[in-house]
Protein backbone atom coordinates (compact mmCIF):
# COMPACT_ATOMS: atom_id res chain seq x y z
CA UNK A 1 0.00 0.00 0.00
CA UNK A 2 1.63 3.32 -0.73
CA UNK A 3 1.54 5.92 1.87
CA UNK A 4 0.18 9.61 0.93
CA UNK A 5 3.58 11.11 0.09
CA UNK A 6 4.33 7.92 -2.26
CA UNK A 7 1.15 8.61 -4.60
CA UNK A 8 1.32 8.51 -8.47
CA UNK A 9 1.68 11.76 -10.26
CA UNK A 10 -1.14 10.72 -12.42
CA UNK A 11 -3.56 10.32 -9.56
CA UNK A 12 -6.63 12.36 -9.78
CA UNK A 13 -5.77 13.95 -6.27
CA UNK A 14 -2.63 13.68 -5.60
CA UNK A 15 -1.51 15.68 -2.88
CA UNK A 16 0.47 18.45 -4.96
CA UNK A 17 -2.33 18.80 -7.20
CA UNK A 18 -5.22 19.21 -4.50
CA UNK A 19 -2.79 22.01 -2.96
CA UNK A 20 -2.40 23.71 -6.26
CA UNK A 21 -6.48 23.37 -7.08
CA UNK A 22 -6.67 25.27 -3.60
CA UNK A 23 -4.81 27.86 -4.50
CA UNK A 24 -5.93 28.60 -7.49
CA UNK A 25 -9.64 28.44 -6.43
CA UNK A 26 -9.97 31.66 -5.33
CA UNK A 27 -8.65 32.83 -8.95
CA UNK A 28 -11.03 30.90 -10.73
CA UNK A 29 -14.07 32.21 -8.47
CA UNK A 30 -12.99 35.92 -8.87
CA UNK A 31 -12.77 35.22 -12.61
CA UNK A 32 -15.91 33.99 -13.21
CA UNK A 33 -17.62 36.36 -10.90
CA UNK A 34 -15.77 38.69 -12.71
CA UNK A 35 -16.86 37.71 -16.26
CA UNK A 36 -20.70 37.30 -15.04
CA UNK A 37 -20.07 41.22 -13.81
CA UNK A 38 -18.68 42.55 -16.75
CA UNK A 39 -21.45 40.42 -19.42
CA UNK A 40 -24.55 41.97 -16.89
CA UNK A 41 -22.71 45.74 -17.17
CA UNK A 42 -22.65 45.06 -20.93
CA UNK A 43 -26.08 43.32 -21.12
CA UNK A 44 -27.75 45.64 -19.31
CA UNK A 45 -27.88 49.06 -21.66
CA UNK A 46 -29.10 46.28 -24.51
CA UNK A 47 -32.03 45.00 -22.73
CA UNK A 48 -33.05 48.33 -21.11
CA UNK A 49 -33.28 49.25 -25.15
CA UNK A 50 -34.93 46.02 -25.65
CA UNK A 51 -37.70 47.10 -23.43
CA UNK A 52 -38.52 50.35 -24.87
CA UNK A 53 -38.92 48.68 -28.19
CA UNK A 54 -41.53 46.51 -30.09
CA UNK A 55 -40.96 43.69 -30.91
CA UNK A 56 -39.69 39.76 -29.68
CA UNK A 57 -35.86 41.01 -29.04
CA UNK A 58 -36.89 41.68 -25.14
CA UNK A 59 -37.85 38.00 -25.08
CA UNK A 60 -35.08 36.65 -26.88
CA UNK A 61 -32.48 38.56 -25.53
CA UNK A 62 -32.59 37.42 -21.67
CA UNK A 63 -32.13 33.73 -22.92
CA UNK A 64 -29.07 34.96 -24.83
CA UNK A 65 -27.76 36.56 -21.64
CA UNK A 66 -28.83 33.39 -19.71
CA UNK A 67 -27.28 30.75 -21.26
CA UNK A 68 -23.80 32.80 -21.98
CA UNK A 69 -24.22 33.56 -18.17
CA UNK A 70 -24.57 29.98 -17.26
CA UNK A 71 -21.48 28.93 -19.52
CA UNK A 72 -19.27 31.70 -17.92
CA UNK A 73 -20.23 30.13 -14.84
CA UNK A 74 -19.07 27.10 -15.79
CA UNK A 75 -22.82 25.64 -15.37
CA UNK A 76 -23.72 23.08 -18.10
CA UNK A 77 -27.48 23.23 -19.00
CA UNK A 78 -29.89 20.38 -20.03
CA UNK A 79 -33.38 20.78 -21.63
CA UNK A 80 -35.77 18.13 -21.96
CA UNK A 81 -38.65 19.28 -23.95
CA UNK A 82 -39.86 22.34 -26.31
CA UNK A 83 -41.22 25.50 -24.56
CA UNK A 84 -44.54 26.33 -24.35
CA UNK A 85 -45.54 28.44 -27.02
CA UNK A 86 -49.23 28.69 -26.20
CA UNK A 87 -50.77 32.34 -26.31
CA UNK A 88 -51.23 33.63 -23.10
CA UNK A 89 -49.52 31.06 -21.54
CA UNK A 90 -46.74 31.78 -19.35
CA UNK A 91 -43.50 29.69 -19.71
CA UNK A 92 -42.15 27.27 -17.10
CA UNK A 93 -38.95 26.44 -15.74
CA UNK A 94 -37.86 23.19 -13.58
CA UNK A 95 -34.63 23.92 -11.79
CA UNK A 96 -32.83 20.89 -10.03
CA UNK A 97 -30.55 21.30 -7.01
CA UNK A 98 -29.49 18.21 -6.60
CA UNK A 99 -28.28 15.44 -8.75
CA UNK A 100 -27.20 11.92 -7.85
């Protein structure tokens, strides 16, 4: 049995690697919270515009900043299904937190 000094560099956590992940963790957070900042400062003159204009570009537009949002997140999205496309009807989303 090898001891936790004596693990293979090609481990998935080997100890040099889980030290360098936690260093670099707070990077990656600031990053991404950066890049969601800087796409809502960006997004937000468009859909303010969006809004004051006819038209389907103020419904459109949110699930362009949504997904792109998600991705610089680093949050991988799945849908099952169309959309409801009903008049009058209100859409629907199902959120999961938890996954097994």
């Amino acid at each position: 049995m090898l001891a936790g000094s004596e693990l293979p560099a090609d481990t998935p956590l080997a100890p040099a690697d889980s030290h360098r992940a936690r260093l670099l963790r707070p990077i990656r957070v600031v990053r991404r919270a950066g890049g969601v900042l800087l796409w809502t400062l960006a997004c937000i003159l468009f859909q303010v515009l969006f809004l004051s204009l006819p038209g389907r570009a103020k419904v459109a537009f949110p699930k362009l900043y949504w997904s792109r949002a998600c991705g610089l997140l680093g949050l991988r999205v799945r849908v099952i299904g169309t959309t409801v496309s009903k008049p009058g009807r209100r859409p629907v989303v199902f959120v999961s937190n938890h996954s097994s």
